[in-house]
C-alpha atoms as a PDB file:
ATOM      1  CA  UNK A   1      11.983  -0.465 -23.308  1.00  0.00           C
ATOM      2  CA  UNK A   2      14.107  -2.728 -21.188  1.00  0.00           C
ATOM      3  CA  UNK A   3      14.260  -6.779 -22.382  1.00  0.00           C
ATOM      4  CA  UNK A   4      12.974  -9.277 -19.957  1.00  0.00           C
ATOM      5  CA  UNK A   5      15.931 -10.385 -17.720  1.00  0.00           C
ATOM      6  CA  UNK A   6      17.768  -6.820 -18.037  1.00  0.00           C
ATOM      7  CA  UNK A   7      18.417  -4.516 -15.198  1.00  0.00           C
ATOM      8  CA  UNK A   8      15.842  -2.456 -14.880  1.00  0.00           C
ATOM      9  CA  UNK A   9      18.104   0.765 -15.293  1.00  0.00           C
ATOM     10  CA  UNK A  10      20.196  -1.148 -17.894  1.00  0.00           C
ATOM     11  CA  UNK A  11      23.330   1.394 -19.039  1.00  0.00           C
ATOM     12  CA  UNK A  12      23.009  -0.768 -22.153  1.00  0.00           C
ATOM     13  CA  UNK A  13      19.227   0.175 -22.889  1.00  0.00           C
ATOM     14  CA  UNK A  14      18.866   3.439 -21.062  1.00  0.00           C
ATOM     15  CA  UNK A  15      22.024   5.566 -23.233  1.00  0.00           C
ATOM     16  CA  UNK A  16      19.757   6.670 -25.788  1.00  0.00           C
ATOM     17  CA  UNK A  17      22.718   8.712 -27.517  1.00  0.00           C
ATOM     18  CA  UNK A  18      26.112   6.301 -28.239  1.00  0.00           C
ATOM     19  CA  UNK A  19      23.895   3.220 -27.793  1.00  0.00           C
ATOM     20  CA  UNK A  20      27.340   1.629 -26.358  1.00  0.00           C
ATOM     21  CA  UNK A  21      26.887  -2.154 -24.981  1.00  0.00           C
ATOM     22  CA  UNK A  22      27.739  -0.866 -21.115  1.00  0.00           C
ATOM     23  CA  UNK A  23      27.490  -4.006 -18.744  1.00  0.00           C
ATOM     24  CA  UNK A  24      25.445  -3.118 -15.294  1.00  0.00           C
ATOM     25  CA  UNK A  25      23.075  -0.409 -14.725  1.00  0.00           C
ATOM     26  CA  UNK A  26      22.998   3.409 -14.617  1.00  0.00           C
ATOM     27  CA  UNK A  27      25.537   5.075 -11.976  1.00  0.00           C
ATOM     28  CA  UNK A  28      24.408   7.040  -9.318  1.00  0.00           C
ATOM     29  CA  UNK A  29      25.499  10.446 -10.744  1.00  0.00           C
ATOM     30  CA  UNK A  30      23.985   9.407 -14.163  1.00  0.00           C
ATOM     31  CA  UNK A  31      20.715   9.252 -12.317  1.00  0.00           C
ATOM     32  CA  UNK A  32      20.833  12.000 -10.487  1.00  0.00           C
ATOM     33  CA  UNK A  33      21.374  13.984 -13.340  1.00  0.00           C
ATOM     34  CA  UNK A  34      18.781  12.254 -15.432  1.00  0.00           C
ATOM     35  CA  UNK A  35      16.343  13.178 -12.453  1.00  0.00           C
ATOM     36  CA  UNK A  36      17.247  17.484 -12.807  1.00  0.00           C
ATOM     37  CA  UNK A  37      16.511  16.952 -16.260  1.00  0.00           C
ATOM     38  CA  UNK A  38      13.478  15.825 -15.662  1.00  0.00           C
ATOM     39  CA  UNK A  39      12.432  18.389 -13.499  1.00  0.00           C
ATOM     40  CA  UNK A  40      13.305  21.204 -15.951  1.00  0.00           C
ATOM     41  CA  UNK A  41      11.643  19.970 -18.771  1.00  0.00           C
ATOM     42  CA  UNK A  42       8.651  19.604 -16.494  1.00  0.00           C
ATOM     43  CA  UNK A  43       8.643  22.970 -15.438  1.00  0.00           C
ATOM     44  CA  UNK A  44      10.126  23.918 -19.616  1.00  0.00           C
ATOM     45  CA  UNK A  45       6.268  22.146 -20.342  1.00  0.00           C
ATOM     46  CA  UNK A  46       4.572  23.792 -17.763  1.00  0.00           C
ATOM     47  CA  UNK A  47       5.587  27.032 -19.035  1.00  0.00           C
ATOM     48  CA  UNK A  48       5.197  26.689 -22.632  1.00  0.00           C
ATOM     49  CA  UNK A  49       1.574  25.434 -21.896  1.00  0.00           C
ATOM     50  CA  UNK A  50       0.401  27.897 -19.296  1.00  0.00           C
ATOM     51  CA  UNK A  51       0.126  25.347 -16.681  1.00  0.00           C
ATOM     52  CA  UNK A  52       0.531  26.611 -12.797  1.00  0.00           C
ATOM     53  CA  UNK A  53       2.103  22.986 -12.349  1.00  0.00           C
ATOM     54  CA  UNK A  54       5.692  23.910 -11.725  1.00  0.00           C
ATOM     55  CA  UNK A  55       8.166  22.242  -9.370  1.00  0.00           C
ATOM     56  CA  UNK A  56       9.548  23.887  -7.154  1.00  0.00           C
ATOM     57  CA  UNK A  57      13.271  24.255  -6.079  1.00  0.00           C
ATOM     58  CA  UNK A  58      13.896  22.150  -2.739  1.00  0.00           C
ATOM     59  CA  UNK A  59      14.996  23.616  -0.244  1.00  0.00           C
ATOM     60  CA  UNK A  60      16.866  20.753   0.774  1.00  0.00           C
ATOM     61  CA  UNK A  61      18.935  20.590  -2.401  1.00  0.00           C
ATOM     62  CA  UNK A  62      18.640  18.681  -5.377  1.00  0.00           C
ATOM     63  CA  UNK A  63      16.293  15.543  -5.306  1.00  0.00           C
ATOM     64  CA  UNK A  64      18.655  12.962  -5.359  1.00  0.00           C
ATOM     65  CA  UNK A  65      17.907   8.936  -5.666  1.00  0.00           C
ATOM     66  CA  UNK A  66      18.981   8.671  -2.063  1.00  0.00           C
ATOM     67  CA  UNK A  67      15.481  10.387  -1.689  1.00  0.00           C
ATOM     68  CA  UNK A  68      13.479   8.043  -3.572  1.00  0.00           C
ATOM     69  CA  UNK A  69      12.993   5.614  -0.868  1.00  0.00           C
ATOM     70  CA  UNK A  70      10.803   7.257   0.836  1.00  0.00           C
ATOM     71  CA  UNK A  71       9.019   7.831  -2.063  1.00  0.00           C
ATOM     72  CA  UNK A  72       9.155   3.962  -3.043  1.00  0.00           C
ATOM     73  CA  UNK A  73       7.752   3.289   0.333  1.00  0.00           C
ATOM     74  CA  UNK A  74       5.185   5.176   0.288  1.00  0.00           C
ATOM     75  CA  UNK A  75       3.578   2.999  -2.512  1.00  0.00           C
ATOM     76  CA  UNK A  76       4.775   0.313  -0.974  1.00  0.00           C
ATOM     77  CA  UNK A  77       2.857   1.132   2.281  1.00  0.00           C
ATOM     78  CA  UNK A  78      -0.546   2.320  -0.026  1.00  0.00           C
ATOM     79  CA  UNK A  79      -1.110  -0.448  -2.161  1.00  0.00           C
ATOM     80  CA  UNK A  80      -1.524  -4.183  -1.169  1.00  0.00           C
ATOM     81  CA  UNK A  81       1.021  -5.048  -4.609  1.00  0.00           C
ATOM     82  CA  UNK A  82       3.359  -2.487  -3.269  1.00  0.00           C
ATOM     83  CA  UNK A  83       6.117  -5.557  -1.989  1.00  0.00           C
ATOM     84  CA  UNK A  84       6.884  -5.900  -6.037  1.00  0.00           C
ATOM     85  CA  UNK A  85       7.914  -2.548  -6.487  1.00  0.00           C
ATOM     86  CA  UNK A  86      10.662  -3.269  -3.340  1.00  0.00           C
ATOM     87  CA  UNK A  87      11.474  -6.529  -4.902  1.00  0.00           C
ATOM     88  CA  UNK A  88      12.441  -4.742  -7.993  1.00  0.00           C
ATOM     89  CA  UNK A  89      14.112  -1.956  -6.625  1.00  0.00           C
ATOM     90  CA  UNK A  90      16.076  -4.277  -4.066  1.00  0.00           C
ATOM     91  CA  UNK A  91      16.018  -7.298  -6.161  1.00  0.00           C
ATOM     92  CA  UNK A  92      15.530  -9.841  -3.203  1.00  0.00           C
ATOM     93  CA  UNK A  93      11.877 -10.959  -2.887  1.00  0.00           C
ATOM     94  CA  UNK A  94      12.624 -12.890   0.568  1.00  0.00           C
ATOM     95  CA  UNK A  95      13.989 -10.057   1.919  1.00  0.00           C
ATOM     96  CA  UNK A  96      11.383  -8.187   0.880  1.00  0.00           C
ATOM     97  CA  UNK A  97       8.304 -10.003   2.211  1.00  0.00           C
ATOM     98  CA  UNK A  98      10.038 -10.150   5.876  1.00  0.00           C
ATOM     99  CA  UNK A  99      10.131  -6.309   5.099  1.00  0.00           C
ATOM    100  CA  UNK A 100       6.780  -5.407   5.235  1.00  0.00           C
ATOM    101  CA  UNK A 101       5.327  -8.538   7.055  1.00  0.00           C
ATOM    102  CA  UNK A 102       7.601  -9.140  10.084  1.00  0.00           C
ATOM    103  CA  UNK A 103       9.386  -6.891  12.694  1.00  0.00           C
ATOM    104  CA  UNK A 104      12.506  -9.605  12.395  1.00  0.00           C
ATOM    105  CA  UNK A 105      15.083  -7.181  11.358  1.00  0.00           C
ATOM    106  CA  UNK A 106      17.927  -9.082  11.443  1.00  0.00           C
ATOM    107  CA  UNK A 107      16.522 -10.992   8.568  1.00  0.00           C
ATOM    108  CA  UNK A 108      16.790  -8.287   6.218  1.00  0.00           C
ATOM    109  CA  UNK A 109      19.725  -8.057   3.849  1.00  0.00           C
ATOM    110  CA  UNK A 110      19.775  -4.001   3.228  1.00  0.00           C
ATOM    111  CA  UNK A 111      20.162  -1.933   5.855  1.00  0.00           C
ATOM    112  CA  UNK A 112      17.293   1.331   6.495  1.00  0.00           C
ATOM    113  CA  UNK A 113      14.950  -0.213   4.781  1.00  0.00           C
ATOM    114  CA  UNK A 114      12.391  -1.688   7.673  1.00  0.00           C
ATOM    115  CA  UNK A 115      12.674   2.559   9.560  1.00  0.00           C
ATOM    116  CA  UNK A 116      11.270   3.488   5.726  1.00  0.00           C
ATOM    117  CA  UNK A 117       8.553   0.895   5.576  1.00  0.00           C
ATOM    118  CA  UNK A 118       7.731   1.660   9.490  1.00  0.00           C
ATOM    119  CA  UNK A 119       7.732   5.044   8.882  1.00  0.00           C
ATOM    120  CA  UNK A 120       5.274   5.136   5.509  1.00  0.00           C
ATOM    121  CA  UNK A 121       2.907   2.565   6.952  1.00  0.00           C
ATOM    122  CA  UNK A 122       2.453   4.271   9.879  1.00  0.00           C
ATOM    123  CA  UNK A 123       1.386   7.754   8.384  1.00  0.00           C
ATOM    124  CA  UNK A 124      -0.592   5.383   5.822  1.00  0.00           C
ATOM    125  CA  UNK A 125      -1.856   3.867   8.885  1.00  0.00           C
ATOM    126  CA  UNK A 126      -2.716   6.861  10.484  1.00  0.00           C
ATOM    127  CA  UNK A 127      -4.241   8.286   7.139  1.00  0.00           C
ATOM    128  CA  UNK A 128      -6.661   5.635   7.363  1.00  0.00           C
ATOM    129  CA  UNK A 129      -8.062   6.233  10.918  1.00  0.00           C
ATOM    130  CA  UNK A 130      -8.424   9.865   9.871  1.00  0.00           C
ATOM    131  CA  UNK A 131     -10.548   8.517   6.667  1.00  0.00           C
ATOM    132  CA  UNK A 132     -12.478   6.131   8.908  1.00  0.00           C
ATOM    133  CA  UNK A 133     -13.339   8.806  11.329  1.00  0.00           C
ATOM    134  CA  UNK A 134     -14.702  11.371   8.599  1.00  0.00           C
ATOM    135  CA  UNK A 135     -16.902   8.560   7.316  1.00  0.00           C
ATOM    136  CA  UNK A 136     -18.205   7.654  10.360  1.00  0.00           C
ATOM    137  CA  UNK A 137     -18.855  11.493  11.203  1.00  0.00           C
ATOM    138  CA  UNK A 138     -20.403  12.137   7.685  1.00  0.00           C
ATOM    139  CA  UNK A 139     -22.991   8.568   8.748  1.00  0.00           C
ATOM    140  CA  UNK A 140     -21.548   6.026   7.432  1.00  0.00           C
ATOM    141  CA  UNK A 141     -21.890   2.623   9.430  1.00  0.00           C
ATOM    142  CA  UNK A 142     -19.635  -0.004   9.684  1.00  0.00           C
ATOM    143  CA  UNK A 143     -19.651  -3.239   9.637  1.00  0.00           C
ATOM    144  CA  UNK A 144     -17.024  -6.713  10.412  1.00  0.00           C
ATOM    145  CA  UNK A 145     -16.388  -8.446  13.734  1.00  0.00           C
ATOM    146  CA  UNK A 146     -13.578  -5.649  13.678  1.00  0.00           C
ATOM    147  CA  UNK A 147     -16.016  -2.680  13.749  1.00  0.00           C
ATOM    148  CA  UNK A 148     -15.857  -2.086  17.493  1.00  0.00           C
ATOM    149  CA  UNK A 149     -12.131  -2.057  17.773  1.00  0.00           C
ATOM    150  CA  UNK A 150     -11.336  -0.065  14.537  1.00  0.00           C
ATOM    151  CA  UNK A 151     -14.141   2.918  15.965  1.00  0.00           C
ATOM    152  CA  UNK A 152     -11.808   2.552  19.204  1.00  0.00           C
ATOM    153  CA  UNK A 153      -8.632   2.514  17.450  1.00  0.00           C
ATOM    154  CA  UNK A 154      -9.445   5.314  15.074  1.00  0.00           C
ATOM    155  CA  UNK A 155     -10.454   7.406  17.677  1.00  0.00           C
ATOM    156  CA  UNK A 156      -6.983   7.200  19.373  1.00  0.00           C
ATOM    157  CA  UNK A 157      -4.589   7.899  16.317  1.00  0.00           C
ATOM    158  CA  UNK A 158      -3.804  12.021  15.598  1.00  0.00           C
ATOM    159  CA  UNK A 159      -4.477  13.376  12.529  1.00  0.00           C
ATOM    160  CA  UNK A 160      -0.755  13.806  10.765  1.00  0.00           C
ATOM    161  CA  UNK A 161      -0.852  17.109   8.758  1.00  0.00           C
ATOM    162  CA  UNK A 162       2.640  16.814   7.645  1.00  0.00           C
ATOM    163  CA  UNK A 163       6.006  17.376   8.723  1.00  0.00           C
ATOM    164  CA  UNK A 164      10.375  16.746   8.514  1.00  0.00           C
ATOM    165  CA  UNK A 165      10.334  12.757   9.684  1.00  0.00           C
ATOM    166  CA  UNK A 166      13.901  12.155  12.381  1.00  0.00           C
ATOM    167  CA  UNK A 167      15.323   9.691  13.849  1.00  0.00           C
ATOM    168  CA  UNK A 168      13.085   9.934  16.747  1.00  0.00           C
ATOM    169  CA  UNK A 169       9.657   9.829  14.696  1.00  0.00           C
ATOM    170  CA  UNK A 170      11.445   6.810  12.777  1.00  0.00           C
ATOM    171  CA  UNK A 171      11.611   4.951  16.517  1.00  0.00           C
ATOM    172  CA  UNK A 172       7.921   6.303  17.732  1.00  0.00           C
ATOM    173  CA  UNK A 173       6.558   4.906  14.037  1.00  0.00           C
ATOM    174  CA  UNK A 174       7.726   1.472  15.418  1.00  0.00           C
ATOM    175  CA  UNK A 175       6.173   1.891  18.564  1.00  0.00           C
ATOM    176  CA  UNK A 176       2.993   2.556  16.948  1.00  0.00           C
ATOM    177  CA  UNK A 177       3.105  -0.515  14.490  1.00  0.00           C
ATOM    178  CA  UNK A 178       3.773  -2.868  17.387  1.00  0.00           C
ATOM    179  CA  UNK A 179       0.518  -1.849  19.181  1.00  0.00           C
ATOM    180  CA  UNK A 180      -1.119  -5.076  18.187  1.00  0.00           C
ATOM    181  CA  UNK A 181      -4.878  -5.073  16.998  1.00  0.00           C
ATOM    182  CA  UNK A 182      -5.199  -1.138  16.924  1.00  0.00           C
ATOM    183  CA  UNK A 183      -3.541  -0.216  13.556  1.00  0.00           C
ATOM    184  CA  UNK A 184      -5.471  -0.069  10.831  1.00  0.00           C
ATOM    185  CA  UNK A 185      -4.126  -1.023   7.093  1.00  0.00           C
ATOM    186  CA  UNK A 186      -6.376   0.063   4.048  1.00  0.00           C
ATOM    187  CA  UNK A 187      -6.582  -2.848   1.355  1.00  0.00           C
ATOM    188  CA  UNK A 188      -8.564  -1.348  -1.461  1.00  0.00           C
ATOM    189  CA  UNK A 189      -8.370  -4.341  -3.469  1.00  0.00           C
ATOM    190  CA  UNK A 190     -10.411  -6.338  -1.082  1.00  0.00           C
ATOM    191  CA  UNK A 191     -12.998  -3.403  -0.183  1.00  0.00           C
ATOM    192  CA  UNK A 192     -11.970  -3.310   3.332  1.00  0.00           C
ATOM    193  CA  UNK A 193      -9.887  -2.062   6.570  1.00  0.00           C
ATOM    194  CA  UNK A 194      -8.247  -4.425   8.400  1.00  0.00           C
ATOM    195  CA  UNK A 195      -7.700  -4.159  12.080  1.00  0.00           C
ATOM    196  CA  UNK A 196      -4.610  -5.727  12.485  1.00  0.00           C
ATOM    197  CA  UNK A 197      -4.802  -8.466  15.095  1.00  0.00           C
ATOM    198  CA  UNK A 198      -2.008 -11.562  14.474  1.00  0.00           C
ATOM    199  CA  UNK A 199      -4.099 -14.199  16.309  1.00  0.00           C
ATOM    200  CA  UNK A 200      -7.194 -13.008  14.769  1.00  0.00           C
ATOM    201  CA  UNK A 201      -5.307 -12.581  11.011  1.00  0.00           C
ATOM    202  CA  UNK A 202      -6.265 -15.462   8.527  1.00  0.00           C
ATOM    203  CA  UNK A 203      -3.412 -14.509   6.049  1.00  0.00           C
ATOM    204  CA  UNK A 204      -0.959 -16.244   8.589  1.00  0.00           C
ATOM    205  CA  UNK A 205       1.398 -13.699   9.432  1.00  0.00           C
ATOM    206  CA  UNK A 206       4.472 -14.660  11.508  1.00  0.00           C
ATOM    207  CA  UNK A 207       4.423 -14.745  15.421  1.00  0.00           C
ATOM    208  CA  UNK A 208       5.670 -11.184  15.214  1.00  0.00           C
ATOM    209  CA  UNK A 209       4.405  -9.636  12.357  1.00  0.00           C
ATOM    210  CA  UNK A 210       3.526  -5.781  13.043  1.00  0.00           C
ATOM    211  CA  UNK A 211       1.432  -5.875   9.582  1.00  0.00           C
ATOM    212  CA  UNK A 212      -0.759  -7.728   7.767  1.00  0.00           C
ATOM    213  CA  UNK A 213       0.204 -10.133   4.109  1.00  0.00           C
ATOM    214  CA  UNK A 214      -2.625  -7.968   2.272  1.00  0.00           C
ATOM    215  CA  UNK A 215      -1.954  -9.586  -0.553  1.00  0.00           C
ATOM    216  CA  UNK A 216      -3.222 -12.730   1.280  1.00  0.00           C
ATOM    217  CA  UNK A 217      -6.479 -11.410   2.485  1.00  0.00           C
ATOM    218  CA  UNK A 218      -8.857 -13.792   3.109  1.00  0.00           C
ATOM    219  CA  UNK A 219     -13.024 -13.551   3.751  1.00  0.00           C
ATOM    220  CA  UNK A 220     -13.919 -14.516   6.767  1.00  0.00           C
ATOM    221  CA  UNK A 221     -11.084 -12.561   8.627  1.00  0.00           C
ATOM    222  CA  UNK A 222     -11.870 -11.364  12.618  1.00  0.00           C
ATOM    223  CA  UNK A 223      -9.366  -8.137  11.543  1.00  0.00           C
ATOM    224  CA  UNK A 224     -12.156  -7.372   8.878  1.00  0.00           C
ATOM    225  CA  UNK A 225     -13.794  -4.043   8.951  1.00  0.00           C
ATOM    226  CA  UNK A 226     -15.870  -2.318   5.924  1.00  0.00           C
ATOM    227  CA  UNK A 227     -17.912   0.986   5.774  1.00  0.00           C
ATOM    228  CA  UNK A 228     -21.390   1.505   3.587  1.00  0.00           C
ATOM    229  CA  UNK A 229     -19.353   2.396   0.490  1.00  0.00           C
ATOM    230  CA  UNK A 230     -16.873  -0.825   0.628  1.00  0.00           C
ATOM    231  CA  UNK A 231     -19.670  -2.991   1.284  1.00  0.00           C
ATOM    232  CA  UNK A 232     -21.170  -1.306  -2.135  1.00  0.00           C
ATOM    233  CA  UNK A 233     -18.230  -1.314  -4.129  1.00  0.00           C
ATOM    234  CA  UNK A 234     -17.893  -5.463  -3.050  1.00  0.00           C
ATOM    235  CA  UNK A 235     -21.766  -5.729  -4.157  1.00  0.00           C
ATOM    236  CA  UNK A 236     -20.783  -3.999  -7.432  1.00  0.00           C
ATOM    237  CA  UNK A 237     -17.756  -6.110  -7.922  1.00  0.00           C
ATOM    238  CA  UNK A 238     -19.828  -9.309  -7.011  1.00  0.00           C
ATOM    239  CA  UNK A 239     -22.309  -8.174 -10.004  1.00  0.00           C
ATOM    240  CA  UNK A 240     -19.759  -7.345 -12.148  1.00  0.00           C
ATOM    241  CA  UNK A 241     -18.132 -11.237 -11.438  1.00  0.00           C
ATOM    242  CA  UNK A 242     -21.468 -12.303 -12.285  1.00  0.00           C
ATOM    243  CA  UNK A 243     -22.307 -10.834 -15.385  1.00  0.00           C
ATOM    244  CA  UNK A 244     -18.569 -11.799 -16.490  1.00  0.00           C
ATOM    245  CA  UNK A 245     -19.657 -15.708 -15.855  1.00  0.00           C
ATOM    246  CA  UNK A 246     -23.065 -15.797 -17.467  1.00  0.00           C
ATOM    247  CA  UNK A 247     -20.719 -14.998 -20.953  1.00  0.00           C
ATOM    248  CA  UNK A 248     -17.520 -17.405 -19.887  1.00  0.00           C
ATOM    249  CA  UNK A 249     -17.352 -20.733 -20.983  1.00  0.00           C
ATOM    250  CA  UNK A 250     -17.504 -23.352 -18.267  1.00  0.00           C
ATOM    251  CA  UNK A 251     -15.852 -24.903 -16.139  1.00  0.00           C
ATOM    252  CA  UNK A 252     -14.396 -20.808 -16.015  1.00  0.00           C
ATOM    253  CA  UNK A 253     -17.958 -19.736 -15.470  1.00  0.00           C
ATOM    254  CA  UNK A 254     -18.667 -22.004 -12.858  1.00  0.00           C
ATOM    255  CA  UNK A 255     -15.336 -20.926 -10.723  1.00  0.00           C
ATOM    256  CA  UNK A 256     -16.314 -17.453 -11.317  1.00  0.00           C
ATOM    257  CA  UNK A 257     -19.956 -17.489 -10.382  1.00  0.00           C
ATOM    258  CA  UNK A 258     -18.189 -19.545  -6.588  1.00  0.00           C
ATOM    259  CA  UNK A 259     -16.097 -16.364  -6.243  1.00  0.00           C
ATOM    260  CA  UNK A 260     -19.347 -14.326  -6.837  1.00  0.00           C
ATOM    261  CA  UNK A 261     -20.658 -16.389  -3.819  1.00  0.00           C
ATOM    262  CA  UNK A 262     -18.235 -15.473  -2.018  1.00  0.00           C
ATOM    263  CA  UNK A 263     -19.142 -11.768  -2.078  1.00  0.00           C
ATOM    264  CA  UNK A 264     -22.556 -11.944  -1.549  1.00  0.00           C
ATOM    265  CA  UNK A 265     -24.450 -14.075   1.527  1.00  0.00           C
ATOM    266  CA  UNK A 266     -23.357 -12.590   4.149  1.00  0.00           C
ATOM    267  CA  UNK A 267     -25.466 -10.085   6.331  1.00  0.00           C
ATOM    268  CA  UNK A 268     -23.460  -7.610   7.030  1.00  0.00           C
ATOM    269  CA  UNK A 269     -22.484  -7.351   3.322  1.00  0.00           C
ATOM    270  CA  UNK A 270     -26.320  -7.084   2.280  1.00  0.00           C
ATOM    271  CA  UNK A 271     -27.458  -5.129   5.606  1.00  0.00           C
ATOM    272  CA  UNK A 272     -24.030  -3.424   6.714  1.00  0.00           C
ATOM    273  CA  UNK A 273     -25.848  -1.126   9.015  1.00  0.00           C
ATOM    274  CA  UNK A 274     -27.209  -3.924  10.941  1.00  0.00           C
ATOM    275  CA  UNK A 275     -23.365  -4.809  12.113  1.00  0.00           C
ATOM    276  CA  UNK A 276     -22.137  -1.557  13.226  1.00  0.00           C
ATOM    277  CA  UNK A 277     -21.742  -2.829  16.705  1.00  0.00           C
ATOM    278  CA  UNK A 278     -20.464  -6.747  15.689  1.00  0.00           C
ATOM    279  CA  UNK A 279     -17.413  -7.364  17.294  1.00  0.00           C
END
């Protein structure tokens, strides 16, 4: 609804009643409103459909946009293309990759942003040893040059079950992200965990980088771990590459069926149980 170049809470685009050519974007108290609004007609729907689905009132007052960055972080933190959703909501892209990739605070132009990100991806950090520990207890093996050290590593982090983050758990989630080669990072879009280790990293992190450019992954990474279902899910996505090329016109086909390639040889993608100790 909002025009290419245009803010992306445009007053101009976003007053759906006078239609009035405002210049910037939506005011704080504009938002917050807009956000109540939404919350009754959710629980207005809920009701008229007979849906248990309701929101419930906060405790903690309204919800505010102040408390939508830990909300933004915690995609940001989950999903490898989670550094475009800062870039638009900060609109700095440098600022954002130092962010998530490096521990350089200084560098950063907003202030609270790196004790957000620190916090999220260590309780998505954490989420993932939990994960990696069920698998492993329900038989799955594992397999990377990483699969030692992420068993040892999992094995260490505590199960979070939820709870008020402070100041101090802000500080301790820093902590935790500096313990080099022990934290583990989920990156679902390249069917694997990687346990972080900068001198091991191929994505060439900085010299102090507590967290790994997932967007960069790269095969052939020592931080590389995957269980029996990621090495399926790459088979599957290998076939699926395949079938796409037989039907492409070359020289597409031909790049497509080297990416396929790519996927495949290796022995601990085709035999993952054969690489649970290789590390």
């Amino acid at each position: 609804m909002v025009p290419d170049g245009e803010l992306l809470f445009s007053a101009s685009y976003h007053d759906f009643v006078r239609r009035i050519a405002y210049h910037g974007a939506l005011k704080n108290t504009a938002l917050n409103e807009r956000v109540e609004d939404f919350v009754a007609w959710v629980n207005r729907e809920a009701e008229a459909q007979g849906l248990p689905h309701h929101i419930p009132k906060d405790p903690h007052g309204s919800i505010g946009l102040a408390r939508f960055r830990r909300t933004l972080a915690w995609h940001i933190a989950r999903r490898p293309g989670g550094l475009i959703a800062l870039a638009i909501q900060y609109g700095h892209l440098r600022t954002v990759l130092d962010a998530r990739t490096s521990s350089g605070y200084a560098s950063r132009s907003r202030r609270g942003i790196h004790g957000i990100l620190d916090v999220e991806t260590a309780l998505a950090a954490a989420d993932t040893a939990a994960r990696l520990r069920d698998s492993v207890a329900a038989g799955e093996n594992l397999s990377g040059p990483a699969a030692r050290r992420a068993l040892t590593a999992a094995a260490q982090v505590p199960r979070f079950t939820g709870r008020i983050v402070s100041n101090t758990f802000v500080r301790k989630a820093a902590a935790f992200l500096a313990r080099d080669g022990v934290v583990l990072f989920d990156n679902p879009d390249a069917f694997l965990i990687c346990a972080f280790k900068r001198e091991n990293a191929l994505c060439d992190p900085d010299p102090d980088a507590n967290a790994p450019r997932q967007y960069d992954c790269r095969p052939g990474c020592g931080n590389a771990v995957r269980t029996d279902t990621h090495a399926r899910l790459l088979r599957e996505r290998a076939d699926d590459i395949y079938q796409l090329a037989a039907h492409a016109p070359e020289p597409v086909g031909k790049r497509m069926r080297a990416n396929e390639d790519a996927y495949g040889p290796a022995t601990c993608l085709r035999q993952p149980g054969r690489c649970r100790r290789a590390c």
